[in-house]
Protein backbone atom coordinates (compact mmCIF):
# COMPACT_ATOMS: atom_id res chain seq x y z
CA UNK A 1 6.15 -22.93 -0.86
CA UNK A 2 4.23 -25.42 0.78
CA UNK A 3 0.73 -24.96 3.01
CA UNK A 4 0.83 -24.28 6.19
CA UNK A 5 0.97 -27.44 8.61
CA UNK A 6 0.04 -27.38 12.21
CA UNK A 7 3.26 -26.41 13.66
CA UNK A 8 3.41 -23.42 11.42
CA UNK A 9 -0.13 -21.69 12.68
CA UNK A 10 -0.25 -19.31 14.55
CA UNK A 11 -3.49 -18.48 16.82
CA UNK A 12 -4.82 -14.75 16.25
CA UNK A 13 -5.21 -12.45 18.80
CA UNK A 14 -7.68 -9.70 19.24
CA UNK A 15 -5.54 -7.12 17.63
CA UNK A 16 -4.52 -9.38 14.20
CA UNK A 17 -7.85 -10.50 13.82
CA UNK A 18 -8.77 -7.01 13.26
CA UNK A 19 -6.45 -5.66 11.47
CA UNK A 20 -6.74 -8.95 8.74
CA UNK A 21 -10.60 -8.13 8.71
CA UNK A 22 -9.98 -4.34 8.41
CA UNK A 23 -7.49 -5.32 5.23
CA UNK A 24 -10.00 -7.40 3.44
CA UNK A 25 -12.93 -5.35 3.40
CA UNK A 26 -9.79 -2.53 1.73
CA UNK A 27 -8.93 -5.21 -0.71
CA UNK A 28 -12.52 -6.28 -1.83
CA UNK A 29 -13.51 -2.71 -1.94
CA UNK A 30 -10.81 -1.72 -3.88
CA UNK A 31 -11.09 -4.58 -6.38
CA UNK A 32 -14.77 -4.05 -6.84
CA UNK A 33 -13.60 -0.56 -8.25
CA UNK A 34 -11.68 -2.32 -10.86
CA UNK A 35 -8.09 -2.03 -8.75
CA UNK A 36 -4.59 -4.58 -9.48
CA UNK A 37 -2.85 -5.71 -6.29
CA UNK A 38 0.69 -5.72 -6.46
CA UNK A 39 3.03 -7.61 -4.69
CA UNK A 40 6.84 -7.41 -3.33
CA UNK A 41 8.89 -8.92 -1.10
CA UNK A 42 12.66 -8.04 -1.97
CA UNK A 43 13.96 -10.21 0.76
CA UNK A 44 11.65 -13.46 -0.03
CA UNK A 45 10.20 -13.27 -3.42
CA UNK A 46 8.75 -16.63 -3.29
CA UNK A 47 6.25 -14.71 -0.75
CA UNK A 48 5.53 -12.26 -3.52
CA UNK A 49 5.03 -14.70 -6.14
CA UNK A 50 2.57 -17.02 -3.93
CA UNK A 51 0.28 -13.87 -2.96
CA UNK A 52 -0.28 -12.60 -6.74
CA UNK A 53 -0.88 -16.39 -8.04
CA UNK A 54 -3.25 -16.96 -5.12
CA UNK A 55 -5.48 -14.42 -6.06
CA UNK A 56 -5.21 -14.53 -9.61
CA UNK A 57 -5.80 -18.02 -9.74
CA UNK A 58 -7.80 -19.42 -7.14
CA UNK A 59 -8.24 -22.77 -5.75
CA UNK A 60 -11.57 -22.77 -4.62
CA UNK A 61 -14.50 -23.45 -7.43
CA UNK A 62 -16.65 -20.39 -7.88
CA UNK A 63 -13.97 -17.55 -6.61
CA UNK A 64 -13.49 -14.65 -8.85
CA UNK A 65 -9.69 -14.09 -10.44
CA UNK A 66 -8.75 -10.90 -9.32
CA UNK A 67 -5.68 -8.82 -11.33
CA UNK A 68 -2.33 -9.37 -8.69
CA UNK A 69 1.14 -9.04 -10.18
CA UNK A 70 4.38 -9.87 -8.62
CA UNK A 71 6.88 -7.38 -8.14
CA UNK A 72 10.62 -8.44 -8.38
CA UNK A 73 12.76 -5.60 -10.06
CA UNK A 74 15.64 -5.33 -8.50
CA UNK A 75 14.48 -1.33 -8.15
CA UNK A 76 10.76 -1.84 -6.68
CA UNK A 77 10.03 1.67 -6.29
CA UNK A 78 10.74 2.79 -9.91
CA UNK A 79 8.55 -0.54 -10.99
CA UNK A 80 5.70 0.04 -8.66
CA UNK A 81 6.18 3.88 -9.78
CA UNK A 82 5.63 3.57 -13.30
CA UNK A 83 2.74 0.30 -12.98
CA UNK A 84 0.69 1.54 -9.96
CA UNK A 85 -2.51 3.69 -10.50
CA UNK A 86 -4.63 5.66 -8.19
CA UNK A 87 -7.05 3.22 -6.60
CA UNK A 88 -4.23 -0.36 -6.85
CA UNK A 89 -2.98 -1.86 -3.90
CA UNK A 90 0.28 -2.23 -3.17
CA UNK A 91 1.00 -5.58 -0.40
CA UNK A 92 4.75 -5.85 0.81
CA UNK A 93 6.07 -9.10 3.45
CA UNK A 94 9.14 -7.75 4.35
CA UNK A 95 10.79 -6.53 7.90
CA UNK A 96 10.42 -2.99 9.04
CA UNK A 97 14.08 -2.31 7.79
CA UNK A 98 13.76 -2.84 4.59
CA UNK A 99 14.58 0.55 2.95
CA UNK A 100 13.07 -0.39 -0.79
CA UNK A 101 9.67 -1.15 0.88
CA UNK A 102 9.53 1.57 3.38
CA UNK A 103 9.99 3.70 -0.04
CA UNK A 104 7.36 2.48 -1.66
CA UNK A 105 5.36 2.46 1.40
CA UNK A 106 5.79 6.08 1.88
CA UNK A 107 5.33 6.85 -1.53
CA UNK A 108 1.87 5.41 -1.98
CA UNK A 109 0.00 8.16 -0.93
CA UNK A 110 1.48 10.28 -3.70
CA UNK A 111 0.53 7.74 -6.14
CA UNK A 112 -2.75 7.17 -5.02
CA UNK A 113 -2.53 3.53 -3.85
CA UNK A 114 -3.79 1.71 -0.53
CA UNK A 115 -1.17 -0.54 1.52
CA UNK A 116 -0.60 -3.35 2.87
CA UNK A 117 2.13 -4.56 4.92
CA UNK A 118 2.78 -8.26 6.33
CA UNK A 119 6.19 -8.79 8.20
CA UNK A 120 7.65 -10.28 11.69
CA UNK A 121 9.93 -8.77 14.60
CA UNK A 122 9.89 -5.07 15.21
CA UNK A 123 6.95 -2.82 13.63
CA UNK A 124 7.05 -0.17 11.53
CA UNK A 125 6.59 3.37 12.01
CA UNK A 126 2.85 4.25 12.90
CA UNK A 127 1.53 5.03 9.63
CA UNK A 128 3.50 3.54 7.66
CA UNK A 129 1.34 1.73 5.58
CA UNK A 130 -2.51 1.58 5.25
CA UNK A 131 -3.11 -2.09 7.05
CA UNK A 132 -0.45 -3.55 9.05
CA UNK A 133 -0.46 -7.30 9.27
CA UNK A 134 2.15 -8.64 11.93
CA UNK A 135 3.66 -11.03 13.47
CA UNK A 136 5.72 -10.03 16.58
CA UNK A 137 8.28 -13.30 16.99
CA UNK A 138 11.75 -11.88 16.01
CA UNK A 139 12.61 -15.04 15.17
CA UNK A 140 14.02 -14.45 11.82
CA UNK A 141 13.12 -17.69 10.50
CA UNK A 142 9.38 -17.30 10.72
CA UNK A 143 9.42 -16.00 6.92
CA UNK A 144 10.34 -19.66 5.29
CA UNK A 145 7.75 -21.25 7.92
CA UNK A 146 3.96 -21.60 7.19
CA UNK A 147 2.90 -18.37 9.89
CA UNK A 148 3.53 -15.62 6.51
CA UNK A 149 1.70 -17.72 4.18
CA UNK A 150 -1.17 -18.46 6.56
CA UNK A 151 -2.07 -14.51 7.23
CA UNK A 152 -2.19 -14.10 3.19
CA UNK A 153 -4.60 -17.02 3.01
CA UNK A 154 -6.55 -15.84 5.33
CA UNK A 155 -6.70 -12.08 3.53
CA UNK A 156 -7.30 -13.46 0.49
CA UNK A 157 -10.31 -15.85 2.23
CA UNK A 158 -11.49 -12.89 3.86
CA UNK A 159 -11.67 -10.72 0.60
CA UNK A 160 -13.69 -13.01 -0.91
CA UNK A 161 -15.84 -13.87 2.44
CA UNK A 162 -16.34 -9.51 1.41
CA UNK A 163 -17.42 -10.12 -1.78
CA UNK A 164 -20.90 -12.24 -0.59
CA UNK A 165 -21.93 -9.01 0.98
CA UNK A 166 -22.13 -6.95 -1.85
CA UNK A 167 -23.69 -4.09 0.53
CA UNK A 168 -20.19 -3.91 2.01
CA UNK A 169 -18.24 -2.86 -0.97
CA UNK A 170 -19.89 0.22 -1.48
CA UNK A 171 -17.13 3.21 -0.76
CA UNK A 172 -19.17 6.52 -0.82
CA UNK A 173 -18.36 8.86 1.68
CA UNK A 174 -20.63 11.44 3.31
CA UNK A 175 -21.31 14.28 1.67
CA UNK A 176 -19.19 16.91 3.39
CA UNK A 177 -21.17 19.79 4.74
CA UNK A 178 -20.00 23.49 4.14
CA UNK A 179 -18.66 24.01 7.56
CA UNK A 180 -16.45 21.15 6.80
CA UNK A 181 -15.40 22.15 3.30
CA UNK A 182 -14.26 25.16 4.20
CA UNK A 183 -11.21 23.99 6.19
CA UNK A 184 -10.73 20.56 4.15
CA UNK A 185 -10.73 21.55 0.12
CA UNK A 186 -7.57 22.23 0.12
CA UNK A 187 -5.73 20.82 2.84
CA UNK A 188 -1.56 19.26 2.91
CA UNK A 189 -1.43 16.62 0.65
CA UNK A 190 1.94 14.26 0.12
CA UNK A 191 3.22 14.69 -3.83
CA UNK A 192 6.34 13.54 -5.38
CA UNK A 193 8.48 15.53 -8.01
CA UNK A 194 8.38 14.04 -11.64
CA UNK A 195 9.80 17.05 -13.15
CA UNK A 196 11.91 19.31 -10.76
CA UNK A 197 11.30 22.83 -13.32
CA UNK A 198 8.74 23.16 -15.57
CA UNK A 199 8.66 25.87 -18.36
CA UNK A 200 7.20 28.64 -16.06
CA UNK A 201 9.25 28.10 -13.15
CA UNK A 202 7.01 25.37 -11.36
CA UNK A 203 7.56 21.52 -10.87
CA UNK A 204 5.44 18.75 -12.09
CA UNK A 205 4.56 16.67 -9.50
CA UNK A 206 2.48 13.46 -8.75
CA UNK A 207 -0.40 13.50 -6.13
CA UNK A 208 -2.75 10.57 -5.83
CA UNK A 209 -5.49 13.36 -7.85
CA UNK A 210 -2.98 13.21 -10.63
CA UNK A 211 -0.06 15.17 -12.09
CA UNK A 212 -0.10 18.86 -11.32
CA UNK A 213 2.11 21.78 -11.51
CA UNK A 214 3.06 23.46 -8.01
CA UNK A 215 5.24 26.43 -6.94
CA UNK A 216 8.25 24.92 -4.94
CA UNK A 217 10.20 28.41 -4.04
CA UNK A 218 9.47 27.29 -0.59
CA UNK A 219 11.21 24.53 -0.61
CA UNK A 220 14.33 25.17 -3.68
CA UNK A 221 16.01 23.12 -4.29
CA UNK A 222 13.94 20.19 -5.56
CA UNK A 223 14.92 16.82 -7.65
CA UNK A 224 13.06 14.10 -9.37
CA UNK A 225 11.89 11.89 -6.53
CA UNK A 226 11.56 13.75 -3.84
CA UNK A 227 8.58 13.94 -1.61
CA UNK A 228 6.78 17.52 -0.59
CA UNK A 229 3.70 18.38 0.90
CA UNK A 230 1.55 20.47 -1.32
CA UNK A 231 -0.92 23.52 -0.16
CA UNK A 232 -3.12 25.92 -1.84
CA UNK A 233 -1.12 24.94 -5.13
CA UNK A 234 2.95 25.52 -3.76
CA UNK A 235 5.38 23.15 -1.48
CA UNK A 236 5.36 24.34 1.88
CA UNK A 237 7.63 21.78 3.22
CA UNK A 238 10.19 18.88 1.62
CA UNK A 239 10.14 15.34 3.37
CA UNK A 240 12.54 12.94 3.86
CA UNK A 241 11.65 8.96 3.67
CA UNK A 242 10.14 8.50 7.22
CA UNK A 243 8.33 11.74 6.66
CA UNK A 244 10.07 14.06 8.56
């Protein structure tokens, strides 16, 4: 996949140039901590493959290798399932109608994982992944021009511009205050089934704290792979791929 030549740019608007900033300081932040970044793109895996040699081998004298692995099982979410830990990235390019990566997408929270999302032509959902990177020309051969291939250069430029402020990269939150710990110590949280019964009548499920065992009589019956939200240690509710 060649660079991007001049016909292939793309300006940035206010809105792009935001959200790419927003995404970099994620990525640095999270690779300071020690995170892999891994990458699919079902429908173009050359995209894929470009992203996780960029940043594990740059071109640029003096730039850290960071840890970036391609994704191309032909079943993404069981790969990403299985490789992903709490605190990777997980970067998709691919359309909002891909049904593999809006799995994974709305999986990640269960697995404790940040995402990214690059793609072209209709959006998706609000909140369907972390950082949204996109390109609104429908034009559905913008994915074998340069535009794609530019807006991972410049996150991966951007990461590193992240890096030269060290002061940035810091991720401590505020100490919560009682009033506030009250209500949010145990709020919803998304969790996916690994086990649908466990020994004492519970299921084993997987939350981005870990594995856990919850009380699903709420929500009966449950199989492997499915998505519920977790409360005060039991399923209240079971959610379908978009979340509802």
């Amino acid at each position: 996949m060649s660079a991007p030549t001049p016909a292939d740019t793309t300006p940035l608007n206010e809105g792009l140039a935001a959200d790419l900033a927003a995404a970099s300081l994620a990525l640095a932040r999270r690779f300071a901590a020690g995170a892999t970044l891994w990458c699919l793109s079902p429908s173009w895996a050359p995209h894929a493959h470009h992203i996780a040699v960029e940043f594990v081998h740059p071109v640029i004298v003096g730039k850290r290798a960071l840890p970036a692995v391609a994704v191309t099982d032909p079943d993404p979410v069981a790969m990403v399932r299985v490789s992903a830990r709490p605190g990777d990235v997980i970067l998709a390019v691919a359309p909002a109608s891909d049904t593999a990566v809006r799995s994974v997408m709305r999986r990640a929270p269960a697995w404790g994982t940040t995402t990214v999302w690059i793609g072209n032509g209709p959006r998706p959902p609000a909140g369907a992944a972390d950082h949204v990177l996109w390109l609104d020309d429908p034009d559905p051969r913008l994915p074998a021009t340069g535009r794609f291939v530019l807006l991972y250069h410049l996150l991966w430029e951007l990461t590193h511009v992240c890096f030269e402020h060290p002061g940035l990269l810091s991720t401590s939150a505020p100490e919560c205050t009682e009033e506030v710990c009250v209500t949010c110590s145990d709020e919803g949280r998304l969790a996916e089934v690994i086990a649908p019964r466990a020994a004492d009548g519970r299921a084993l499920v997987r939350t981005a704290a870990g594995e856990e065992l919850v009380d699903t009589l709420l929500v009966e019956p449950v199989a492997t792979g499915d998505l519920v939200l977790v409360h005060a240690g039991s399923a209240i509710t079971r959610l379908d791929e978009d979340g509802a």
